[in-house]
Protein backbone atom coordinates (compact mmCIF):
# COMPACT_ATOMS: atom_id res chain seq x y z
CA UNK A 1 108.56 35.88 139.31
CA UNK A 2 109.31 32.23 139.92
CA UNK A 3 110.01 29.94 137.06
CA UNK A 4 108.23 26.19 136.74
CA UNK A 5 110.68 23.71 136.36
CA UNK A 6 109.35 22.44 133.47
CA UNK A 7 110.21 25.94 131.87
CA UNK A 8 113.81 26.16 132.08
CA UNK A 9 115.02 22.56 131.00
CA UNK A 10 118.85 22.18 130.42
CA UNK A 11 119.94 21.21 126.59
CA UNK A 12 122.93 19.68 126.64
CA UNK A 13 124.76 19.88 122.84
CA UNK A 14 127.90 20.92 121.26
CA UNK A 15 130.22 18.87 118.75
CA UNK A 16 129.43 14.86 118.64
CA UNK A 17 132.12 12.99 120.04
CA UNK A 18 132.89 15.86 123.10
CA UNK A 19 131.32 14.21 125.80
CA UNK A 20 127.66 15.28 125.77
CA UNK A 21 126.78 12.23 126.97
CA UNK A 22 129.15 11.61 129.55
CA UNK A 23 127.67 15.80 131.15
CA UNK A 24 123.71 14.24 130.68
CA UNK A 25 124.80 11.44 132.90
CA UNK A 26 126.24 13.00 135.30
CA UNK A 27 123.24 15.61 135.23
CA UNK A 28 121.01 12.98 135.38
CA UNK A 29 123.19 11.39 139.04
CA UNK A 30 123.18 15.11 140.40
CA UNK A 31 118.83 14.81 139.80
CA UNK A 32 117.90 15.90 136.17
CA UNK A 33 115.09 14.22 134.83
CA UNK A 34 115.94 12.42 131.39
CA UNK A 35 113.27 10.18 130.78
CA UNK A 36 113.53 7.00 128.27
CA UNK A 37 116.70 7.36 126.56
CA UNK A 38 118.19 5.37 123.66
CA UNK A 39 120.17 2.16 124.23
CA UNK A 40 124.25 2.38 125.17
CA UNK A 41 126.58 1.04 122.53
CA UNK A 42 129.99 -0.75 122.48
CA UNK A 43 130.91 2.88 121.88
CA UNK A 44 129.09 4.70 124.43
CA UNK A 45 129.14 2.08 127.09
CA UNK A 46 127.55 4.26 129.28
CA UNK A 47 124.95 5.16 127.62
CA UNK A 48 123.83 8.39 125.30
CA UNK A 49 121.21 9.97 127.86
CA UNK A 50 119.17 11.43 125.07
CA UNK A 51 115.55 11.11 125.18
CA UNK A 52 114.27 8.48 122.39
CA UNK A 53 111.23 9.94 121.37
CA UNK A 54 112.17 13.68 121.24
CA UNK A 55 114.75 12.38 118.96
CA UNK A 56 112.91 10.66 116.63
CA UNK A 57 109.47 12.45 117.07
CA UNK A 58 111.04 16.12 116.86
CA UNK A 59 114.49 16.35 115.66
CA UNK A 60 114.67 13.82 112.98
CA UNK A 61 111.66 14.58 111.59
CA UNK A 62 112.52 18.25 111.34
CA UNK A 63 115.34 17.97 110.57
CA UNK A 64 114.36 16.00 107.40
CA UNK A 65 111.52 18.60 106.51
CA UNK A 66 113.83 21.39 106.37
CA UNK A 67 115.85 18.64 103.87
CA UNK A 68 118.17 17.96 105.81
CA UNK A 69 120.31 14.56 106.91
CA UNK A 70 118.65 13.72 110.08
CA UNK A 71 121.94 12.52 111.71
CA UNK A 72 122.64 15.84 111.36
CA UNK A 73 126.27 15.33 109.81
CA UNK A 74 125.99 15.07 105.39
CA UNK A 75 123.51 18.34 104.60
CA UNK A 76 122.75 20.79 107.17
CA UNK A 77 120.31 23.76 108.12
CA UNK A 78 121.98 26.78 106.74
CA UNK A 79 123.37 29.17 109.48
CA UNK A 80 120.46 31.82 108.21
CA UNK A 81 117.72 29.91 108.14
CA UNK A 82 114.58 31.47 109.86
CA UNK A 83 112.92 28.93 112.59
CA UNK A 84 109.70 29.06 113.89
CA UNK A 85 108.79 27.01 117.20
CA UNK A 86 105.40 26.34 116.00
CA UNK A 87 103.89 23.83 118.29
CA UNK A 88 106.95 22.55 119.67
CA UNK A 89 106.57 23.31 123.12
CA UNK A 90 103.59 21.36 123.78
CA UNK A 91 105.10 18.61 121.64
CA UNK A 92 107.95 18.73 124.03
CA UNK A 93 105.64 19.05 126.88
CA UNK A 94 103.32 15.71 125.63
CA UNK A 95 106.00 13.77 125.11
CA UNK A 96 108.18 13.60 128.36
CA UNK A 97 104.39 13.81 130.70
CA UNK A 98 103.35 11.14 128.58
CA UNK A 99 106.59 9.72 130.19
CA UNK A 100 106.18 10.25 133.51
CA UNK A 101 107.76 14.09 134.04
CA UNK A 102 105.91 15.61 136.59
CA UNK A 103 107.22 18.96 136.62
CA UNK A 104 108.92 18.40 140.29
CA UNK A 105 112.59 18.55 139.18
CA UNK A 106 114.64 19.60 135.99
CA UNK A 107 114.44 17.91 133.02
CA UNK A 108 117.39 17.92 130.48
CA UNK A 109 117.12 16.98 126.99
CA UNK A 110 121.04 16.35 125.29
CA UNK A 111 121.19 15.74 121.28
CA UNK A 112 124.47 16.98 119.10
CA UNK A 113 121.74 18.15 116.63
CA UNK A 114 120.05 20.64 119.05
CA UNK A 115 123.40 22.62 117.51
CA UNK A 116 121.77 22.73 114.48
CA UNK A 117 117.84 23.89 115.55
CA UNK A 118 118.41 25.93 118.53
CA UNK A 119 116.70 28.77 117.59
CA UNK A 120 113.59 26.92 117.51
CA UNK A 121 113.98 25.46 120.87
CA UNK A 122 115.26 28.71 122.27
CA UNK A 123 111.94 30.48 121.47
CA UNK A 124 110.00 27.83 122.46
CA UNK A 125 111.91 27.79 125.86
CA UNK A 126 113.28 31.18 126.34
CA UNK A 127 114.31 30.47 130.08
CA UNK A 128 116.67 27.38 129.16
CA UNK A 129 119.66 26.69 130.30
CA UNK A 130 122.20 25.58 127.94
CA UNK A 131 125.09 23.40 128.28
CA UNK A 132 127.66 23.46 125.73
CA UNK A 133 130.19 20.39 126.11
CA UNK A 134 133.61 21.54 124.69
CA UNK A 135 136.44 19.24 122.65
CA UNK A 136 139.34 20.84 120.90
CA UNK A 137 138.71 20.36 117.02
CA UNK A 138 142.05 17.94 116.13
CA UNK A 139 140.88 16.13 118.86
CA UNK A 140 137.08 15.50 118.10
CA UNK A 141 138.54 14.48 114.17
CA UNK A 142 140.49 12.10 116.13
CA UNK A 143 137.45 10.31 117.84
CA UNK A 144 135.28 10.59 114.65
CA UNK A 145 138.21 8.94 112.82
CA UNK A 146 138.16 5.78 115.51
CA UNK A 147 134.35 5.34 115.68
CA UNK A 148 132.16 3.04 113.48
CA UNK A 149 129.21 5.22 113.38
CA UNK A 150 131.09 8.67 112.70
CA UNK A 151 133.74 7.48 110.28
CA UNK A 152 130.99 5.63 108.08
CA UNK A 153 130.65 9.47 106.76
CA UNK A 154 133.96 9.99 106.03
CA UNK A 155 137.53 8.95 106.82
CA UNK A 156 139.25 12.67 105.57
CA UNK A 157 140.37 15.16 108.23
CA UNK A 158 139.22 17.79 106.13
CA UNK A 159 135.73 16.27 106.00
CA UNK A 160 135.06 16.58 109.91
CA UNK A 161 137.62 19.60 109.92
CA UNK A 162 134.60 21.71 107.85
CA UNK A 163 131.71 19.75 109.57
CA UNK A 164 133.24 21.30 113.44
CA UNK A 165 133.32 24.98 112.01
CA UNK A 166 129.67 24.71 110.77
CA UNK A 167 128.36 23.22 113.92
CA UNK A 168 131.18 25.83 115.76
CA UNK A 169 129.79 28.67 114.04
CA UNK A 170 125.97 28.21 115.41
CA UNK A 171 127.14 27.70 118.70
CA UNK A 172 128.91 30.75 118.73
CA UNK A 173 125.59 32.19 117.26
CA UNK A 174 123.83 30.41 120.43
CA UNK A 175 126.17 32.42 122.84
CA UNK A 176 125.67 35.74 121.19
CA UNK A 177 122.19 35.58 121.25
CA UNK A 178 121.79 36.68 124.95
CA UNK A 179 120.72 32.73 125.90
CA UNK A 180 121.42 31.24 129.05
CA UNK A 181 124.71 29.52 128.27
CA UNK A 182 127.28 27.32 130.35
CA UNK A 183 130.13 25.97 129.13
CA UNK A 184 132.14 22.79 130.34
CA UNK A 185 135.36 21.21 128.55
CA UNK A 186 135.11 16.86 129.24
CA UNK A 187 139.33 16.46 129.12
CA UNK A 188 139.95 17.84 132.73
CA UNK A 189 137.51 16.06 133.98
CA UNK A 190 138.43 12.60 132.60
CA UNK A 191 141.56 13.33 133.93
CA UNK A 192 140.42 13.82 137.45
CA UNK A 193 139.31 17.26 138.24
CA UNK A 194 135.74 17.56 138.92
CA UNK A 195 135.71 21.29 139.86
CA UNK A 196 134.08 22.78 136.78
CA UNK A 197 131.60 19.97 136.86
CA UNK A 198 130.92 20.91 140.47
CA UNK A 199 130.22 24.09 139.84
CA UNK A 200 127.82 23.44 136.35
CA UNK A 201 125.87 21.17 138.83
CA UNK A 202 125.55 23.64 141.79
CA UNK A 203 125.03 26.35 138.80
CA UNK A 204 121.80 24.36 137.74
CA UNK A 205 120.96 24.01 141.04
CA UNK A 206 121.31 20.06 140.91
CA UNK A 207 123.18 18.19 143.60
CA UNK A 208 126.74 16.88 143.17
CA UNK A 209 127.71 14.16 145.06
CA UNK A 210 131.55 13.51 143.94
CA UNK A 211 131.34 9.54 144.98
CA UNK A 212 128.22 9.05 142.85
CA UNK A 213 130.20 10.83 139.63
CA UNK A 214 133.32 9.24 140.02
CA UNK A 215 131.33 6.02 139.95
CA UNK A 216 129.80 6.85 137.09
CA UNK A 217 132.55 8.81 134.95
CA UNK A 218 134.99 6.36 133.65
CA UNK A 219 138.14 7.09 131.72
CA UNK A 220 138.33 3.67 129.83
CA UNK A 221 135.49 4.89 128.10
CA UNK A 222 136.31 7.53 126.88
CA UNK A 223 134.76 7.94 123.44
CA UNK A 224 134.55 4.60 122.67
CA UNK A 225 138.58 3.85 123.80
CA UNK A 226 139.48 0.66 125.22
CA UNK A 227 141.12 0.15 128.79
């Protein structure tokens, strides 16, 4: 049986700070549909690649009816908690028509805090593909250390040491569940080597084109870093 498009979307998540937005953009130049995405910062120059209204329409707002910080960093879902999809599919599906997806290409949604409800979105979307965007733990504690909007949390180690293994520990849960799962570590390829990107890209059946992501990825921005 052949799958819709629209029925296996790619979410993009892992730990904040390791590069999820730097893999949506590049998904996005190799032909994944994003929609309208939030606004770049001075530290994400590039821009975050996460759609605006999903965001704030869907994960916020559940996130703060399960009681929960909807930045999805101070109090989180517990690792046990029971998820129903509910209506969130045709949410989902209202909100990026409503913004012009027409169903003719793959559309990606990327958000740090899908980590913390994918068991909602899995069921909704049982023939996703997932993207998990890898950082070693010291450093993702470095970057949250250096950046205004992470470090506003806490400046401890020990702090964002405890908040990786929580957000570590449902990924882990993500991969055992039999989901469709990639995985793609962001230091090689700001260093230069663009083979495991190639081959998430030809993977999701998008289409690399190495000029157009060399273009786009840039080293000086690395997390906020200046050249």
């Amino acid at each position: 049986m052949t799958i819709k498009l629209s029925d296996s979307p790619i979410f993009i998540l892992g730990l904040p700070r390791s590069g999820t937005s730097m893999i949506a953009g590049a998904l996005k130049k190799s032909g994944a549909w994003t929609g309208t995405t939030i606004l770049a910062t001075p530290q994400n120059p590039k821009g975050f690649f996460e759609h605006a209204h999903i965001r704030e329409q869907l994960i916020k707002k559940t996130l703060v009816s399960l009681g929960c910080d909807p930045l999805g960093v101070r109090s989180l879902p517990l690792e046990t908690a029971e998820f129903s999809e509910g209506s969130l599919r045709n949410q989902v599906f209202k909100i990026i028509q409503q913004d012009g997806y027409r169903g003719d290409r793959p559309w990606l949604y990327k958000d740090a805090k899908l980590t913390l409800l994918w068991p909602m979105f899995s069921k909704a979307f049982p023939n996703a593909r997932w993207v998990y965007v890898k950082r070693d733990t010291d450093s993702f504690i470095d970057s949250c250390l250096r950046t205004p909007f992470m470090n506003q949390h806490s400046t401890e180690r020990a702090y964002w040491a405890e908040f990786a293994n929580s957000y570590l520990a449902r990924i882990n849960a993500l991969q055992a569940s039999g989901a469709n799962c990639f995985s793609i570590a962001t230091p090689n390829i700001i260093a230069g080597d663009f083979s495991a990107l190639k081959q998430l890209i030809e993977e999701l059946e998008l289409s690399y084109s190495e000029k157009k992501l060399r273009k786009f990825i840039a080293p000086e921005h690395w997390h906020g870093e200046k050249a």
